[in-house]
Protein backbone atom coordinates (compact mmCIF):
# COMPACT_ATOMS: atom_id res chain seq x y z
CA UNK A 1 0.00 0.00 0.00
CA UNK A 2 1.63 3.33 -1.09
CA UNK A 3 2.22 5.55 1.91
CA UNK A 4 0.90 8.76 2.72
CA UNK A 5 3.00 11.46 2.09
CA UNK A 6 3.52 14.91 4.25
CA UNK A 7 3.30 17.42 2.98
CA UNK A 8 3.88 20.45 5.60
CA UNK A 9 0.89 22.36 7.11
CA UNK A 10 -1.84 21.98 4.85
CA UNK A 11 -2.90 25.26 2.99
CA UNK A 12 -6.39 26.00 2.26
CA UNK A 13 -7.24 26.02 -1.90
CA UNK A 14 -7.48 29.32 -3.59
CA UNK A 15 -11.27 30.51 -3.62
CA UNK A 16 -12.48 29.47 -6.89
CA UNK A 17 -9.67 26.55 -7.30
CA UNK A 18 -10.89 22.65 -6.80
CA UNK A 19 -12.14 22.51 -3.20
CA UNK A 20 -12.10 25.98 -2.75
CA UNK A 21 -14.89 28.01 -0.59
CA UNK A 22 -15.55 30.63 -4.07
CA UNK A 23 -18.21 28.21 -5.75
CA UNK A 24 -20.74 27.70 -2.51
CA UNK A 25 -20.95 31.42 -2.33
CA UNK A 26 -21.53 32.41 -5.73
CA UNK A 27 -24.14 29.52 -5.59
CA UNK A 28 -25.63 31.02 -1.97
CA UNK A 29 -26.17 34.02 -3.47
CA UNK A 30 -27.79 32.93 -6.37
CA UNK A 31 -30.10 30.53 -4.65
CA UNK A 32 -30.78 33.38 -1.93
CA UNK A 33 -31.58 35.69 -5.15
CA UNK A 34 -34.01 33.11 -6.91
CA UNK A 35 -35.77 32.53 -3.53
CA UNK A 36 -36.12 36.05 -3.67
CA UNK A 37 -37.88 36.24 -6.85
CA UNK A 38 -40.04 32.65 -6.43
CA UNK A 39 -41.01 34.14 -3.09
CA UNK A 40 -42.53 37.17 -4.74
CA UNK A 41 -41.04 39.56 -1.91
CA UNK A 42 -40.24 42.25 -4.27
CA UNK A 43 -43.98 42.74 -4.76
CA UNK A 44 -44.79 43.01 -0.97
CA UNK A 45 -42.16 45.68 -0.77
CA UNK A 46 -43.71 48.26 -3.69
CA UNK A 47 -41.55 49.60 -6.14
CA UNK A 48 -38.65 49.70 -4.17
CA UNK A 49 -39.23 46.01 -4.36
CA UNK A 50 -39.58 45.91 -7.91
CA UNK A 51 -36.48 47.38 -8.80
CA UNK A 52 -35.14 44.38 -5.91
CA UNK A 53 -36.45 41.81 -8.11
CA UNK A 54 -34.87 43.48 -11.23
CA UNK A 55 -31.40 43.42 -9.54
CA UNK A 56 -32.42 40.01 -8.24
CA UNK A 57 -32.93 38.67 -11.39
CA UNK A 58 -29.64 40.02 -13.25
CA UNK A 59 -27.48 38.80 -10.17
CA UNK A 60 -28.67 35.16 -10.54
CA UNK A 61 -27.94 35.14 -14.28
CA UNK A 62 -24.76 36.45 -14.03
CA UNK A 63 -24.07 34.15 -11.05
CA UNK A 64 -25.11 31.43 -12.60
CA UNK A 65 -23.24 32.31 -15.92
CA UNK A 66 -19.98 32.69 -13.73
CA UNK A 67 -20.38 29.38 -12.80
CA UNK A 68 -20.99 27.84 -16.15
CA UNK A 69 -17.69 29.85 -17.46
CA UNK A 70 -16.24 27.97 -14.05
CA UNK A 71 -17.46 24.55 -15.37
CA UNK A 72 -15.98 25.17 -18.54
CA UNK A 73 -12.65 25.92 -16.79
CA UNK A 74 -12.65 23.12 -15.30
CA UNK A 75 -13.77 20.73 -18.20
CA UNK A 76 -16.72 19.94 -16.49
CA UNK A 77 -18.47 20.98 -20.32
CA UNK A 78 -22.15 19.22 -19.82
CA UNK A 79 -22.52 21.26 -16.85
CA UNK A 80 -21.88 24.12 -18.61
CA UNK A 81 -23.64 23.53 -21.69
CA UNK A 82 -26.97 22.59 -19.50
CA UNK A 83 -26.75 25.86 -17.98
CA UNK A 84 -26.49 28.03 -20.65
CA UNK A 85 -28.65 26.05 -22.65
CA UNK A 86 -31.50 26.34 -19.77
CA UNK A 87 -31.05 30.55 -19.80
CA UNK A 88 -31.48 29.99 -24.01
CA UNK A 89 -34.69 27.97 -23.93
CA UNK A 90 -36.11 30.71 -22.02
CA UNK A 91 -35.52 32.97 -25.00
CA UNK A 92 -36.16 30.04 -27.79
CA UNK A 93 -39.77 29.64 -25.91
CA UNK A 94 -40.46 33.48 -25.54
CA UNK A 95 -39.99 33.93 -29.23
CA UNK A 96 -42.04 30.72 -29.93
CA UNK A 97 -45.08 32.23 -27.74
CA UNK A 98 -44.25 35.90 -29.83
CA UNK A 99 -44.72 33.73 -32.94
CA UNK A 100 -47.15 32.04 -32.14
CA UNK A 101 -49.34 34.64 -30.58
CA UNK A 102 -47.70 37.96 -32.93
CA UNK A 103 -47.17 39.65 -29.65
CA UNK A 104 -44.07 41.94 -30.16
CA UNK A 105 -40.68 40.09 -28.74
CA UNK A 106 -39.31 41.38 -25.31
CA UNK A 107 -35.66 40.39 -24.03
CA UNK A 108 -37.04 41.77 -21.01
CA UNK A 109 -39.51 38.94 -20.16
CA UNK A 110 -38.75 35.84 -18.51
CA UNK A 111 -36.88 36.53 -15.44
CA UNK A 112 -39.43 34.39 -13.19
CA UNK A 113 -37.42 31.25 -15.06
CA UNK A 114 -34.31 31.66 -13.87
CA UNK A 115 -34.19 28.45 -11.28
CA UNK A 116 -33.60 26.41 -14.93
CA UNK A 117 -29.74 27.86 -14.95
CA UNK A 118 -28.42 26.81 -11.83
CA UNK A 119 -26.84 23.65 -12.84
CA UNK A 120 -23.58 24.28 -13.75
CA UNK A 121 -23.20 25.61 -9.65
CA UNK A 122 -24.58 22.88 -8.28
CA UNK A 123 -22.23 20.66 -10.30
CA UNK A 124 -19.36 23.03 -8.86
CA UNK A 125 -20.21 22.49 -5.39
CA UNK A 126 -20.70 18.83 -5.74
CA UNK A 127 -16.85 18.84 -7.35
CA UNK A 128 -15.86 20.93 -4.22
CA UNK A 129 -17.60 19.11 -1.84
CA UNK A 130 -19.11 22.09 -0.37
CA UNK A 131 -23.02 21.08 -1.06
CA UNK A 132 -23.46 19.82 2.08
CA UNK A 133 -22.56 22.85 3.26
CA UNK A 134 -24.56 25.05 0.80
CA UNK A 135 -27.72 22.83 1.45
CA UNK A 136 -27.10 23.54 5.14
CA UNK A 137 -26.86 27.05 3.95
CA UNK A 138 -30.38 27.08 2.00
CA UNK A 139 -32.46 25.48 4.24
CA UNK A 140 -31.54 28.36 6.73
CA UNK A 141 -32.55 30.73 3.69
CA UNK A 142 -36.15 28.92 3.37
CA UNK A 143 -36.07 29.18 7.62
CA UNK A 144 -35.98 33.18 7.06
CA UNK A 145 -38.51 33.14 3.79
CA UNK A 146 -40.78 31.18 5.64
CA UNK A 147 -40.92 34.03 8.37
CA UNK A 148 -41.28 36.64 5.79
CA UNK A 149 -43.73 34.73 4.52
CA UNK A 150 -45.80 34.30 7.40
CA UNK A 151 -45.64 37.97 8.64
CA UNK A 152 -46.56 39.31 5.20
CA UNK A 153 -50.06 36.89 5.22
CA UNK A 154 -50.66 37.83 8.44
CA UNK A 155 -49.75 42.01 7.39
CA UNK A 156 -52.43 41.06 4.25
CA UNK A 157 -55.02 39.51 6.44
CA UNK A 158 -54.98 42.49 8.80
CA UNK A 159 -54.99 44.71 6.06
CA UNK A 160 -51.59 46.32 6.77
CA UNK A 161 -50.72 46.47 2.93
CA UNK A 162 -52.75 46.27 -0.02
CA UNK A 163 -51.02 44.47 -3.10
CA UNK A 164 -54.03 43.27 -4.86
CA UNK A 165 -53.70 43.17 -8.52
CA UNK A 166 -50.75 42.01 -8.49
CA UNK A 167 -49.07 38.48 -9.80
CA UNK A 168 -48.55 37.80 -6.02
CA UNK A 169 -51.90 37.39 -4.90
CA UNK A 170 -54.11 34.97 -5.40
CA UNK A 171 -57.68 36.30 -5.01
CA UNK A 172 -60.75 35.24 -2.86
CA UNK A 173 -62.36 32.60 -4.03
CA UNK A 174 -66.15 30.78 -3.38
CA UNK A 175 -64.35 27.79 -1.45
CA UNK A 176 -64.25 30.41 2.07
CA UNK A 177 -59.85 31.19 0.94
CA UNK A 178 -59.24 34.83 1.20
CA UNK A 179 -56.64 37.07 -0.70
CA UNK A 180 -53.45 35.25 0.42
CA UNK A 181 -49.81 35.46 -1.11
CA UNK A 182 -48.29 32.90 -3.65
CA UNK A 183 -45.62 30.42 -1.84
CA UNK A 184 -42.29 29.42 -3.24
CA UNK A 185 -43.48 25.76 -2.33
CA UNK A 186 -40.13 24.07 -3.20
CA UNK A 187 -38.55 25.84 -0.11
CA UNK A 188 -41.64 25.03 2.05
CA UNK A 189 -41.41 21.56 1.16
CA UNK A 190 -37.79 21.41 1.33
CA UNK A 191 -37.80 23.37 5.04
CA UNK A 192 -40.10 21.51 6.29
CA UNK A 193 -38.79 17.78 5.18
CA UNK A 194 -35.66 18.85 6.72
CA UNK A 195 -36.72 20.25 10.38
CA UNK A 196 -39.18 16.85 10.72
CA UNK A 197 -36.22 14.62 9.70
CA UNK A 198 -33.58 16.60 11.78
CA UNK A 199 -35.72 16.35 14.61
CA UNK A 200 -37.07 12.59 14.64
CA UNK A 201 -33.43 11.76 14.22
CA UNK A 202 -32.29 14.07 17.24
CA UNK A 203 -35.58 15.79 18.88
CA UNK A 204 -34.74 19.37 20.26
CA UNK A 205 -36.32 22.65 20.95
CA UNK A 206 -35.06 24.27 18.36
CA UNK A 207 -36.34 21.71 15.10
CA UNK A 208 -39.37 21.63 16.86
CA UNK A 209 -40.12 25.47 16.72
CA UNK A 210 -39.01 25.41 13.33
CA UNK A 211 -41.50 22.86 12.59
CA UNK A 212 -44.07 25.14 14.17
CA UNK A 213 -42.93 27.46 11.56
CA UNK A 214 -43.29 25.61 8.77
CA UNK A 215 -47.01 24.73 9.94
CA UNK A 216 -48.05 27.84 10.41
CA UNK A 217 -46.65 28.89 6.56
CA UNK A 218 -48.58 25.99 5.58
CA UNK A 219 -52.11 26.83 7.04
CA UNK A 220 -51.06 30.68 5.86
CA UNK A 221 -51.05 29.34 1.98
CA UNK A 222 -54.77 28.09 1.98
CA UNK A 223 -53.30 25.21 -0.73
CA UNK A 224 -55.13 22.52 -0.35
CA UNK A 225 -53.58 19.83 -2.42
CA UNK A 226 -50.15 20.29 -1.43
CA UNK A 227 -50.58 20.52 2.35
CA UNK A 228 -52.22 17.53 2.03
CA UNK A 229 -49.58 15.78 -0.14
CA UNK A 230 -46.62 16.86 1.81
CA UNK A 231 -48.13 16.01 5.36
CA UNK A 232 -49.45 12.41 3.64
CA UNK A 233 -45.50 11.38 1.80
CA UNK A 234 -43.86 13.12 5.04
CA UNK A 235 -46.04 10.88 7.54
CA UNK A 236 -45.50 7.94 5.22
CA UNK A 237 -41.76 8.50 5.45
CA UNK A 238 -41.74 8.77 9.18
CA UNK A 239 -43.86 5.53 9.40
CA UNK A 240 -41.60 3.13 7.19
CA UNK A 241 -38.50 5.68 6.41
CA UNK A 242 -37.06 3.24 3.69
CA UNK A 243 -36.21 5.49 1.42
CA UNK A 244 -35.85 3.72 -1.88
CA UNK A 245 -39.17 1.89 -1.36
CA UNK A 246 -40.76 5.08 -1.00
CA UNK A 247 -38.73 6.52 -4.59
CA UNK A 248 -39.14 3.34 -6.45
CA UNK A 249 -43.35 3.61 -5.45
CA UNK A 250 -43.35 7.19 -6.21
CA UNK A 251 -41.99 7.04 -9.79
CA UNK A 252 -44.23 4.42 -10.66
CA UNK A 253 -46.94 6.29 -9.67
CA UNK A 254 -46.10 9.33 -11.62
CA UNK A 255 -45.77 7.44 -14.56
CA UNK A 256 -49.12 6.30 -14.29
CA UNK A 257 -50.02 10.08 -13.79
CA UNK A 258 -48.12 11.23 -16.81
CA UNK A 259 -49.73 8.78 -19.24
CA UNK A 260 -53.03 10.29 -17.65
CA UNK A 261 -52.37 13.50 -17.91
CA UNK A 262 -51.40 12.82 -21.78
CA UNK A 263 -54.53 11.12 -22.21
CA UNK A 264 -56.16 14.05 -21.06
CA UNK A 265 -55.57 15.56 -24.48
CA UNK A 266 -57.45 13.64 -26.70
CA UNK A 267 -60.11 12.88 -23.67
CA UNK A 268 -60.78 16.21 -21.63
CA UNK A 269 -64.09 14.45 -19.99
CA UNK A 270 -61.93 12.28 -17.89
CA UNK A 271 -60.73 15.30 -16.51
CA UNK A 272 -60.66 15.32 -12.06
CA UNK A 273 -61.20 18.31 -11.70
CA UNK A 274 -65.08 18.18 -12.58
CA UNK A 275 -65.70 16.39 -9.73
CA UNK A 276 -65.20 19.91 -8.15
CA UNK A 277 -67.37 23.40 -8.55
CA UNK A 278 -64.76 25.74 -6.34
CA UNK A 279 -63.56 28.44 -8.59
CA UNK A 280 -60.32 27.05 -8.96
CA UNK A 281 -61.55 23.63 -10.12
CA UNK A 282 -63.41 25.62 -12.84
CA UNK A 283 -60.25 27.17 -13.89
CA UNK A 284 -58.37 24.00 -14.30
CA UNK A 285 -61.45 22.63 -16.16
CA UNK A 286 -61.38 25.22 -18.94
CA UNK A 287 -57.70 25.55 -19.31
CA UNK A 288 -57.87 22.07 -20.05
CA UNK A 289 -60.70 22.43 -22.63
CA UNK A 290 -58.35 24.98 -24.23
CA UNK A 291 -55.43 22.62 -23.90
CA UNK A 292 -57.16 19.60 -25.50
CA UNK A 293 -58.52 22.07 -28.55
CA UNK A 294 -55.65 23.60 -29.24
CA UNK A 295 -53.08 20.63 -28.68
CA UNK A 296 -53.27 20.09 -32.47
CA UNK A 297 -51.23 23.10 -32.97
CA UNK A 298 -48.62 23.08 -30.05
CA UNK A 299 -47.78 19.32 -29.50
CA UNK A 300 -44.63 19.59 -31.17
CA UNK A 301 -42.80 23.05 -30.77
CA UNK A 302 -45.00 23.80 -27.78
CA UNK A 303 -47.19 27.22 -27.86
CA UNK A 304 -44.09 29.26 -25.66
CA UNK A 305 -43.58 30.89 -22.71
CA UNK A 306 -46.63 33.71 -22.26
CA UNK A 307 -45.41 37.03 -21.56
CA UNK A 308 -47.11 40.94 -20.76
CA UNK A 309 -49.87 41.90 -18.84
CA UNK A 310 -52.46 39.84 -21.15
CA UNK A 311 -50.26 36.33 -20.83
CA UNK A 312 -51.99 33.07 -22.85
CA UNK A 313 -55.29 35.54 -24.18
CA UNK A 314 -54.33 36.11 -27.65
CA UNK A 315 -53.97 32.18 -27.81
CA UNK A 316 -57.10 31.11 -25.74
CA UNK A 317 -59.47 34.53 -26.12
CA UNK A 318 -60.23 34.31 -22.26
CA UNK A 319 -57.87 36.12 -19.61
CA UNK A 320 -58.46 32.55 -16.98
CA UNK A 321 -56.27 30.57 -18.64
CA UNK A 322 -53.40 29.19 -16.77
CA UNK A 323 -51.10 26.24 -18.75
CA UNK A 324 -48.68 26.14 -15.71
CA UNK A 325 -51.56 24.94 -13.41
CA UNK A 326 -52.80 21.61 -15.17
CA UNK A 327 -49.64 19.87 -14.37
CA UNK A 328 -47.93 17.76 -17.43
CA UNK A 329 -50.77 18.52 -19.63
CA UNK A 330 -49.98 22.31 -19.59
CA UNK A 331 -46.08 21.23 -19.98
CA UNK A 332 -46.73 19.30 -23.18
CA UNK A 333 -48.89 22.88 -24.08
CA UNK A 334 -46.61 25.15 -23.31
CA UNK A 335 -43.02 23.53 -23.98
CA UNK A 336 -44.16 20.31 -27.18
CA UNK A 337 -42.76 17.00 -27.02
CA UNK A 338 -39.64 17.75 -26.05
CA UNK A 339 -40.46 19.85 -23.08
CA UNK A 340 -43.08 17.02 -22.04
CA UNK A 341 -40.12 14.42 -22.09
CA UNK A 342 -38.02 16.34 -20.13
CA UNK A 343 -40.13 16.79 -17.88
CA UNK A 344 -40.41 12.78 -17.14
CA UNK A 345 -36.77 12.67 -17.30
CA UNK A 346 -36.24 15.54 -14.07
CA UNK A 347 -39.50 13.76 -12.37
CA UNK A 348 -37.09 10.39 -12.50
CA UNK A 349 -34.03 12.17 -11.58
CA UNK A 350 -35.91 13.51 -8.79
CA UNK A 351 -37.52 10.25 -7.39
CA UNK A 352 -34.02 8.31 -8.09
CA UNK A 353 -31.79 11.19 -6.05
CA UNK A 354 -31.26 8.64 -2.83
CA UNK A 355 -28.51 6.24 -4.19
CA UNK A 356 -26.92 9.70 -6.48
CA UNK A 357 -26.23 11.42 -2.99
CA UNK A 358 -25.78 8.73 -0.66
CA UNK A 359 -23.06 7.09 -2.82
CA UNK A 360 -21.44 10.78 -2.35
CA UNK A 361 -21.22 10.25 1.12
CA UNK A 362 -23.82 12.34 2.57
CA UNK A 363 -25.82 12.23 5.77
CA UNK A 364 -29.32 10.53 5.45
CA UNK A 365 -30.91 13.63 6.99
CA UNK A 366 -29.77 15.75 3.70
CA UNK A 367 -30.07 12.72 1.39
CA UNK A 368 -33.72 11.73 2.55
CA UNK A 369 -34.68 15.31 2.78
CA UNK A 370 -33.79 16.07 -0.69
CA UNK A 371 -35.44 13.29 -2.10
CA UNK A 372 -38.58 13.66 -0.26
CA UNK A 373 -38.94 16.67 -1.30
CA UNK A 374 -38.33 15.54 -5.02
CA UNK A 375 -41.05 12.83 -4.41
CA UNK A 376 -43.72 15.63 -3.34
CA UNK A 377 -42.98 18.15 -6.06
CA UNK A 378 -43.41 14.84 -8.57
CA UNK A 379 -46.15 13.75 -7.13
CA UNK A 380 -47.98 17.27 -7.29
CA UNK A 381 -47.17 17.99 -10.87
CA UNK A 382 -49.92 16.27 -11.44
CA UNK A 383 -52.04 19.24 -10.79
CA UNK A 384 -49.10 22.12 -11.17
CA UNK A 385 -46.09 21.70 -13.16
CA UNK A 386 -43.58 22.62 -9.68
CA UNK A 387 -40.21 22.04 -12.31
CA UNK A 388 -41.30 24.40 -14.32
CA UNK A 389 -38.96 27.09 -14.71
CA UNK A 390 -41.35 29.58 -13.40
CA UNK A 391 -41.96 27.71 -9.99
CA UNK A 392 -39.77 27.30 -7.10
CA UNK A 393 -39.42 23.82 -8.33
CA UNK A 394 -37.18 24.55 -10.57
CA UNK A 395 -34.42 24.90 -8.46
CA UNK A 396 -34.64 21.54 -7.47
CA UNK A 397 -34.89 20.40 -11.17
CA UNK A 398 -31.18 22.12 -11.23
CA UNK A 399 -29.71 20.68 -8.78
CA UNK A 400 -31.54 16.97 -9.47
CA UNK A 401 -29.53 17.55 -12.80
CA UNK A 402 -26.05 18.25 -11.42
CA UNK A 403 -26.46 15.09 -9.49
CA UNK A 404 -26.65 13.28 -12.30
CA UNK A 405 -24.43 14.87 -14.68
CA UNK A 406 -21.52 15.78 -12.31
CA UNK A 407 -19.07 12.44 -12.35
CA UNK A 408 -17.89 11.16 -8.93
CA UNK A 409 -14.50 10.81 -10.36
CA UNK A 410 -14.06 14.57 -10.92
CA UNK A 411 -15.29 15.07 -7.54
CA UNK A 412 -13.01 12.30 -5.89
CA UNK A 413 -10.07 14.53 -7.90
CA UNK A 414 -10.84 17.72 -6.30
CA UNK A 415 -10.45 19.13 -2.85
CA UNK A 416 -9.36 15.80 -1.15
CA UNK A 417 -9.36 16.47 2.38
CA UNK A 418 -6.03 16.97 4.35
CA UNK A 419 -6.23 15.75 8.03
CA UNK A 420 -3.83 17.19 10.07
CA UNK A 421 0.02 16.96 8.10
CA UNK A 422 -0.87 13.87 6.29
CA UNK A 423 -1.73 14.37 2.45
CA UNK A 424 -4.65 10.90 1.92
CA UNK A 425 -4.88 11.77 -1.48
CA UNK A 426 -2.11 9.03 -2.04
CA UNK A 427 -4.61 6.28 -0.53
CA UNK A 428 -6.37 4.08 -2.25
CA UNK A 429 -10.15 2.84 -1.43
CA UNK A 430 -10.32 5.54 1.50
CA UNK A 431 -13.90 5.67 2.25
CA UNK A 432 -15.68 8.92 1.21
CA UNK A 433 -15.84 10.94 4.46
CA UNK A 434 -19.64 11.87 6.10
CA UNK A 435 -20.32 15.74 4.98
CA UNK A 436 -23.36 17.33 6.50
């Protein structure tokens, strides 16, 4: 067996070399700066807000651009080329919907999409071994949005602030839900999964206030579906916490809900939602009336990302029509085939991200977090598309990606750990060290 060599006292990498600290803050920042725009807390803060979100926007493109040019750098190319080639399709699908609808290009649209970019950072951090760290990071970041986010409903509900109008609120509806503000649901879902797993493993004080937390953002978003959904997979996890089981069920069960949702095209009467007469139920129902009409027309390029104050109206004549909110039928409407098929392929990355992590050498708390929370947003895309790029979900899509793309051999190559003066880069079969 070769022997370990010494080396001296062990110097810490440059910032943005292999191992270095310089990728988990660019990538910090940029997921603090998309949370900031998924969140919608530019619109709660006026137009000082606005001109926030602006800024926000910019910062996590050129963030996540930096980190592509890093990935290229470092030959990690398919990283790279993801990323920029997520920040492209925004504009390839905003000129499709300008085409397709003759509403006047804007370079200025499409900001809300800008979780699909992020890939190339996550793949940086995984090389560094620093995404422990930065997950540890986030889900403090979704701790502090989540108490934004329950002051602000509670500042609406007293009538502190009036925002109504805006594409923040959601309005009052006949089901007894009152104006309340849109959720970034990833980082609820995310939050939360990680506080109840933290503290079954290690009960505390502290997890359990944060769990409190969580609840309370949860009854403060009046979503029905998806406080059900989480609470159900989250219970079912704490019950029988075998992991894999749970994944392996889960993406068989969204297959079965993809080929439905598909089938709801050529057969909009076997649509769910009619078994409901709330106002949101009668949304769905038409959009998918639209959908299935117009599918003829879209199913192969996709009818484009909407954009100004009108969104899908020129295409559908009525301003209640809402693509993102049917789930994968509104993905094959919006994006064609190809969107629809990547789609299924993030949904399987997503149920599948247990052995990708856990073969990285990361705790089960982050590992089972992660991919619970992958399981939920899967599960509920089959009412709203959650990796969309224009939902919180598609952060998660990001990173699911750089799991899969980012090679464990680059990542064994860089930032080896150095314990005390001994170099262990020089020995063999060393077993991955715990991180987070």
């Amino acid at each position: 067996m070769p022997q370990p060599r010494l080396t001296g006292t062990a110097l810490p990498p440059p910032l943005f070399a292999a191992g270095g600290l310089g990728t988990e803050y660019l990538a910090i920042a940029a997921l603090t700066c998309a949370l900031f725009i998924y969140g919608f807390v530019g619109d709660v803060l006026g137009p000082v807000g606005e001109v926030m979100r602006q800024v926000a926007i910019f910062l996590t493109v050129a963030l996540a651009m930096a980190g592509a040019a890093l990935c290229i750098v470092r030959g990690m190319l398919l990283a790279a080329i993801l990323s920029i080639a997520g920040l492209l399709s925004v504009f390839v699908y905003l000129a499709v919907f300008s085409e397709n609808s003759l509403v006047p290009f804007s370079w200025m649209s499409g900001g809300s999409y800008v979780g699909v970019t992020l890939i190339g950072l996550f793949s940086l951090t995984l090389q560094d071994r620093t995404f422990g760290r930065l997950m540890k990071h986030f889900y403090f970041v979704c701790c502090a949005y989540t108490v934004f986010y329950v002051l602000a409903s509670v500042a609406i509900k007293l009538g502190a602030f009036d925002i109504a109008g805006t594409h923040a609120i959601a309005g009052a509806d006949d089901f007894g839900r009152g104006p309340r503000l849109h959720p970034a649901i990833a980082a609820l879902i995310f939050g939360t999964t990680y506080a109840v797993i933290r503290w079954a493993r290690r009960p505390n004080v502290w997890d359990l206030l944060l769990i409190a937390l969580f609840l309370a953002a949860w009854i403060a978003t009046q979503s029905r579906l998806i406080t059900a959904l989480a609470a159900l997979v989250i219970a079912g996890y704490m019950l029988a916490p075998h992991i894999r089981m749970i994944s392996r069920a889960a993406l068989y069960v969204f297959l079965a809900i993809f080929a439905y949702s598909l089938a709801l095209a050529f057969y909009p009467e076997i649509n769910p939602f009619t078994y409901f007469s709330d106002t949101s139920a009668v949304v769905r129902i038409n959009s998918i009336h639209i959908v299935a009409n117009s599918m003829r027309y879209y199913w192969l390029h996709g009818a484009g990302i909407a954009f100004g104050v009108d969104g899908y109206l020129p295409l559908s004549g009525i301003t209640y029509f809402f693509p993102g909110d049917i789930g994968i039928l509104g993905i094959l409407y919006i994006y064609g085939i190809p969107g629809a098929f990547a789609y299924l392929a993030i949904c399987y990355l997503a149920c599948t991200a247990d052995p990708r992590m856990a073969s990285r050498g990361y705790s089960p708390i982050l590992t089972h977090a992660v991919t619970v929370t992958g399981v939920i947003l899967t599960f509920y895309s089959f009412q709203s598309a959650q990796f969309n790029g224009g939902a919180s979900g598609a952060i998660f899509a990001s990173l699911f990606v750089a799991l899969a793309v980012t090679p464990r051999a680059s990542e064994r190559n860089a930032g080896l750990p150095v314990i005390g003066r001994v170099d262990i880069s020089s020995q063999p079969n060393r077993p991955t060290p715990r991180r987070f």
